[in-house]
N, C-alpha and C. Protein backbone atom coordinates (compact mmCIF):
# COMPACT_ATOMS: atom_id res chain seq x y z
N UNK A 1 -177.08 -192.99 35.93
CA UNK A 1 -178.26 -192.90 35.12
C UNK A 1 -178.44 -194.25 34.43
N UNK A 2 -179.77 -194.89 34.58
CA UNK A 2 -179.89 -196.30 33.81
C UNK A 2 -181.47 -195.66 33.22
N UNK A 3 -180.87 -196.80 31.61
CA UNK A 3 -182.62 -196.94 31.17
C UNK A 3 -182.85 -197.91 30.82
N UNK A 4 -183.91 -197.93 30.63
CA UNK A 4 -184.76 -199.58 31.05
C UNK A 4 -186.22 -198.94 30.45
N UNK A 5 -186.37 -200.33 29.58
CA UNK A 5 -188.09 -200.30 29.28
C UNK A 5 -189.07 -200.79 29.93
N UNK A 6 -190.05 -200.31 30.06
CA UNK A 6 -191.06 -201.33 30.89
C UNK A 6 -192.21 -201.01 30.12
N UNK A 7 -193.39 -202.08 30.05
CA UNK A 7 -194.54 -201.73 29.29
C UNK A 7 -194.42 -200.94 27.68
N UNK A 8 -193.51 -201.29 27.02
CA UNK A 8 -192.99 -200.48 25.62
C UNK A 8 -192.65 -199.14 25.66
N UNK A 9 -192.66 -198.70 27.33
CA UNK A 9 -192.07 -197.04 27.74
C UNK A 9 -190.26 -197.33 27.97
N UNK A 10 -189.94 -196.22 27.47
CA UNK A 10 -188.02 -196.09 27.89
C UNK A 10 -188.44 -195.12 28.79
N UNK A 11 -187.72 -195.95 30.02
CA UNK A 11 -187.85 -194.94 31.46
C UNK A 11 -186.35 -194.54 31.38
N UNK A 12 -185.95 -193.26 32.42
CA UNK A 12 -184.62 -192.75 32.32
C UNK A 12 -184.64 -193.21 34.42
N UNK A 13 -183.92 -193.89 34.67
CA UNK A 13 -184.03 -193.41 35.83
C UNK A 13 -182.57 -192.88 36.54
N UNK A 14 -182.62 -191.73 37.28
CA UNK A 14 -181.80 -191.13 37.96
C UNK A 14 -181.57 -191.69 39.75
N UNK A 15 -180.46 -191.79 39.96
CA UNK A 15 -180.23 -192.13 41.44
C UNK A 15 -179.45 -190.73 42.23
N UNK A 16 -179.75 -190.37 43.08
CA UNK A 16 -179.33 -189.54 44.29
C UNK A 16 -178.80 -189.99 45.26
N UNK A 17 -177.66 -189.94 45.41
CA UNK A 17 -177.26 -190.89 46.97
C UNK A 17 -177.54 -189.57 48.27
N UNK A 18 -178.06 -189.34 49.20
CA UNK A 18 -177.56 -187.96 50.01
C UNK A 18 -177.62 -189.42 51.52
N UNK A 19 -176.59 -188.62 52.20
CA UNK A 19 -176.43 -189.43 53.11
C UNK A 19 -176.65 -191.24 53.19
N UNK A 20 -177.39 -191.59 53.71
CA UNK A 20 -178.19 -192.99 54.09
C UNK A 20 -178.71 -193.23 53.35
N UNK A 21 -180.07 -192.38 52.63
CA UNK A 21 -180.80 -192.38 51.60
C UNK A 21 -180.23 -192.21 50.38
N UNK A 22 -180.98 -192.85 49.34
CA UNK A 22 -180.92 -192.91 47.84
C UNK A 22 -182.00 -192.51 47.36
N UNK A 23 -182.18 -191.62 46.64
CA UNK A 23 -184.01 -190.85 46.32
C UNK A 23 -183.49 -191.48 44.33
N UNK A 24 -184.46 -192.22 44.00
CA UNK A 24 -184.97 -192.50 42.99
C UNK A 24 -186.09 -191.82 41.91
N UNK A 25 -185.62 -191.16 40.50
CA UNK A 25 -186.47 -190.41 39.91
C UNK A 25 -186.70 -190.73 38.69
N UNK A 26 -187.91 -191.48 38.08
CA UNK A 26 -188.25 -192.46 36.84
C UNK A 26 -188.38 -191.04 36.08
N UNK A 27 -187.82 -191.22 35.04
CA UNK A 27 -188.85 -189.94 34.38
C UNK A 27 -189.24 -190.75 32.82
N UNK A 28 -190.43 -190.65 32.17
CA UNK A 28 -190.38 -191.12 30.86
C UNK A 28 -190.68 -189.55 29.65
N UNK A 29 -189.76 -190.22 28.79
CA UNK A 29 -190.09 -189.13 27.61
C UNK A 29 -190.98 -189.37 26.50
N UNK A 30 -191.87 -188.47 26.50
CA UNK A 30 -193.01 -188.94 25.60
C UNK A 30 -193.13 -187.75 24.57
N UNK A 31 -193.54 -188.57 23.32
CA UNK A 31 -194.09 -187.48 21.98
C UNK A 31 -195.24 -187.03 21.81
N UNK A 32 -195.59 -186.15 20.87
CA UNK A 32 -196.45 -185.98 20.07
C UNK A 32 -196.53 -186.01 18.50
N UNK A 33 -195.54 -186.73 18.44
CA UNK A 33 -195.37 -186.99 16.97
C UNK A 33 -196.68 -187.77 16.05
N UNK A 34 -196.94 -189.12 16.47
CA UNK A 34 -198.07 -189.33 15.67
C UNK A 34 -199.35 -187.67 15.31
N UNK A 35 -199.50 -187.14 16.47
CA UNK A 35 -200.67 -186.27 16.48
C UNK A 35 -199.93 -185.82 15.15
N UNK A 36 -198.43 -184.64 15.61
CA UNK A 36 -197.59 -183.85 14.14
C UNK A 36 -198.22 -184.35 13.01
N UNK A 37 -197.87 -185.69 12.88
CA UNK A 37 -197.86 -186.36 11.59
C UNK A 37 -199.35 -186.67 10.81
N UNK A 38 -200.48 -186.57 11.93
CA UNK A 38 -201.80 -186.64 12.04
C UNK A 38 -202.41 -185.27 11.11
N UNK A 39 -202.22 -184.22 11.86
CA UNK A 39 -201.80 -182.58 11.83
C UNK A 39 -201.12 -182.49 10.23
N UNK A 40 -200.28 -183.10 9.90
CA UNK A 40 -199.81 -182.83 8.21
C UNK A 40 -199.95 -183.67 7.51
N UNK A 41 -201.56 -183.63 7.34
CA UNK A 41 -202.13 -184.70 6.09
C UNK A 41 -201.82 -186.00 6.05
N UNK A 42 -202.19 -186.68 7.78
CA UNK A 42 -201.90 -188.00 7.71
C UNK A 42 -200.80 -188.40 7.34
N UNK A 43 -199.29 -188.04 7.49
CA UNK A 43 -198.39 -188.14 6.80
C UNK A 43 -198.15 -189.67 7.66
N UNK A 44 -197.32 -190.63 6.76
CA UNK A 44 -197.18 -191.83 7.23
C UNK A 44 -195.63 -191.60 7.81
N UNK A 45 -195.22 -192.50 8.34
CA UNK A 45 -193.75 -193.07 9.28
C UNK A 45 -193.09 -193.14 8.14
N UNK A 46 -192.99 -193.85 7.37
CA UNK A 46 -192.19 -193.87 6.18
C UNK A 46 -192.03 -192.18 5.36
N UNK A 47 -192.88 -191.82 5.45
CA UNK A 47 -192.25 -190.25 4.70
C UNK A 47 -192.12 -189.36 5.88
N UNK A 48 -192.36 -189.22 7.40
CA UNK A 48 -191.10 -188.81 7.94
C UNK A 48 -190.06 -189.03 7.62
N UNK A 49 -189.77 -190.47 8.05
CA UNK A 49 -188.82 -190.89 7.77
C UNK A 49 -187.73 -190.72 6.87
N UNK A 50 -188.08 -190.83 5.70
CA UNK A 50 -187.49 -189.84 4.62
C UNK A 50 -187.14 -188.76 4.90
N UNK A 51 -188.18 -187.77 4.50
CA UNK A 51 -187.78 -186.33 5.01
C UNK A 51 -186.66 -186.28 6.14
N UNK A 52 -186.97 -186.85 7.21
CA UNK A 52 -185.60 -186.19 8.13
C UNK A 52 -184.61 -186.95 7.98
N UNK A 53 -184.21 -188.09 7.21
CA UNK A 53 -183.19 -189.25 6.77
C UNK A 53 -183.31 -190.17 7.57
N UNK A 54 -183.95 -190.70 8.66
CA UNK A 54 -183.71 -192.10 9.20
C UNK A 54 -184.67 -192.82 8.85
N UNK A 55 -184.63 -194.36 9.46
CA UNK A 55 -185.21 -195.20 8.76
C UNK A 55 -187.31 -195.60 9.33
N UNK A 56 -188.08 -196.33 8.61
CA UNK A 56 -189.06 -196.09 8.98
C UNK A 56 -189.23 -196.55 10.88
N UNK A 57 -188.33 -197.48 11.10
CA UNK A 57 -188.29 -198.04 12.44
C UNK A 57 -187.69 -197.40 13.62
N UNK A 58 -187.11 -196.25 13.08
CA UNK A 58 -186.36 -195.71 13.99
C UNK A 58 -187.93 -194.38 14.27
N UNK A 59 -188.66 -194.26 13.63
CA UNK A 59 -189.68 -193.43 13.66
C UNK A 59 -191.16 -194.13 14.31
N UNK A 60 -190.87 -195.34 14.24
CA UNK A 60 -191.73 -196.26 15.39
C UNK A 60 -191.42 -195.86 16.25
N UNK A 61 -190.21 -196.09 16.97
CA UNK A 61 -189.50 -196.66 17.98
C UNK A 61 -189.52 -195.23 18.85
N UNK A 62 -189.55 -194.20 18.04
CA UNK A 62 -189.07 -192.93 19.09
C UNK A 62 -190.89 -193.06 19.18
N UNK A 63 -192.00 -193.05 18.43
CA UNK A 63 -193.59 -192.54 18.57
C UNK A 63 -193.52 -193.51 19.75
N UNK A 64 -193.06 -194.80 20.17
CA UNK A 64 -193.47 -195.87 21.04
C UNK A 64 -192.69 -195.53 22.25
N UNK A 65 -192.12 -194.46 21.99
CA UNK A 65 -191.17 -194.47 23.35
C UNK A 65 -190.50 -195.31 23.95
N UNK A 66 -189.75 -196.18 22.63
CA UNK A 66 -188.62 -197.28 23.12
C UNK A 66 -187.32 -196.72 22.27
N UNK A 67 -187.37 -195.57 22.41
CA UNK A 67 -186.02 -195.01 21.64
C UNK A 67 -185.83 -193.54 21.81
N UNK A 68 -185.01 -192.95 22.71
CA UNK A 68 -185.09 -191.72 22.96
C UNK A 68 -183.81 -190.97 21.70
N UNK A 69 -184.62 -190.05 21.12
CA UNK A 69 -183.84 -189.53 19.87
C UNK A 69 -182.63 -188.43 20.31
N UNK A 70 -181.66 -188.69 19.81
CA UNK A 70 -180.64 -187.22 19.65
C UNK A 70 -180.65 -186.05 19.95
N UNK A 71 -180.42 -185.47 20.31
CA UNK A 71 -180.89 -184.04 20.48
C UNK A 71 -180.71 -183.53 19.11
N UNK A 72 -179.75 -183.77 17.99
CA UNK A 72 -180.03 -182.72 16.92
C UNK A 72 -181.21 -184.14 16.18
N UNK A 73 -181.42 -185.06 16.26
CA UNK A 73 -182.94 -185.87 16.00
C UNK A 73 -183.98 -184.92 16.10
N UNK A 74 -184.30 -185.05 17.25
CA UNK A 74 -185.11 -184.50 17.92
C UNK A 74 -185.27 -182.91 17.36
N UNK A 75 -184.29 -181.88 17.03
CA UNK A 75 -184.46 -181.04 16.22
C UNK A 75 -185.33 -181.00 14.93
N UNK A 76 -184.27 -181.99 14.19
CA UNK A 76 -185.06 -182.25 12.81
C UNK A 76 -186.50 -182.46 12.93
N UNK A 77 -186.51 -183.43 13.65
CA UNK A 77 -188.26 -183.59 13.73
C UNK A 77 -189.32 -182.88 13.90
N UNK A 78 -188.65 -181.59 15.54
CA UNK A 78 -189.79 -180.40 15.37
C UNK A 78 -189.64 -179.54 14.48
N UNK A 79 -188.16 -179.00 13.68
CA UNK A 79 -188.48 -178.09 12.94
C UNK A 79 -189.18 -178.46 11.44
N UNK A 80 -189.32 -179.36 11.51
CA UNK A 80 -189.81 -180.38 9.83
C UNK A 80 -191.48 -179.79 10.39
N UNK A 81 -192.08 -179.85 11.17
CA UNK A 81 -193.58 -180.00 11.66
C UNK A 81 -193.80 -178.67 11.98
N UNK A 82 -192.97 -177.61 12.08
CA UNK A 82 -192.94 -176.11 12.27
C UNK A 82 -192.58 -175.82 13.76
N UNK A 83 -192.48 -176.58 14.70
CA UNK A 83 -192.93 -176.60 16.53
C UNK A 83 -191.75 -176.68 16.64
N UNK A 84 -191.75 -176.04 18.06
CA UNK A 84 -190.41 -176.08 19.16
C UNK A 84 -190.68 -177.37 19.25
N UNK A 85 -189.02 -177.90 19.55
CA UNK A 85 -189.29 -179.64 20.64
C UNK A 85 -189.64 -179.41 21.58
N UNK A 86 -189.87 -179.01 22.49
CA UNK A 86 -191.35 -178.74 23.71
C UNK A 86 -192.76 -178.76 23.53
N UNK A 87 -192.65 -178.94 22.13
CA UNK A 87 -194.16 -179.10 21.31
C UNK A 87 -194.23 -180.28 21.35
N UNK A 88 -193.41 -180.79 21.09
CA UNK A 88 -193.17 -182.29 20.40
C UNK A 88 -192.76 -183.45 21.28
N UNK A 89 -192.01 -183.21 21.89
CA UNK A 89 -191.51 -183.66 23.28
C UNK A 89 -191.91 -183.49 24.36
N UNK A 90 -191.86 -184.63 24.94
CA UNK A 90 -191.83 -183.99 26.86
C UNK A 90 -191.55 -184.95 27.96
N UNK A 91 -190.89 -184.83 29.02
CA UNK A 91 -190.88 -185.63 30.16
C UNK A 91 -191.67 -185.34 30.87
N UNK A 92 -192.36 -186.83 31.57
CA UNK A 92 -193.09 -186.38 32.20
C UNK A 92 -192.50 -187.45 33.85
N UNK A 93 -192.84 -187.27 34.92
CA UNK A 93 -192.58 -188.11 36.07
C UNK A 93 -193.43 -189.07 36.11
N UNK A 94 -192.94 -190.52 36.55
CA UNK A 94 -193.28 -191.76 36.60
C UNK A 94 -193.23 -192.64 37.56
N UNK A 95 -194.01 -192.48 38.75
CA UNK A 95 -194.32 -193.89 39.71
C UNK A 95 -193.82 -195.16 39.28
N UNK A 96 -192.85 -195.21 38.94
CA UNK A 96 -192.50 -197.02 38.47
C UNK A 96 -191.70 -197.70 39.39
């Protein structure tokens, strides 16, 4: 498993060896956090930030998708906004 940014996206990419072939699978993980934060009174990066304890850049960095969060991260964040992380989160597949 390697990741690598391209275009300010963190791609995950997966390798398959089966026989001869190697099948290659980009996947990128993307938010909906700005919308969340949109959704609860314009709340800014900096008072996420707060609220769930990390810093305002680390709350860039995951909205820009150059920082894939924790899994208990990633908790805090949807249950702070009321949503499953499937609300909030998602992979999607990537031609790269």
């Amino acid at each position: 498993m390697i990741f690598f940014v391209k275009n300010t996206c963190l791609f995950v990419k997966f390798s398959l060896h089966l026989e001869r072939y190697t099948l290659h699978i980009y996947m990128k993980l993307g938010n909906n956090i700005k919308r969340c934060r949109f959704d609860n009174d314009d709340m800014s990066q900096e008072a996420l930030a707060r609220e769930i304890g990390v810093s305002r850049q680390t709350i860039i960095s995951i909205e820009k998708s150059r920082y894939i969060p924790s899994t208990l991260l990633a908790f805090k964040i949807a249950r702070f906004f009321g949503k499953s992380v499937e609300d909030v989160f998602f992979v999607a597949n990537n031609d790269t």
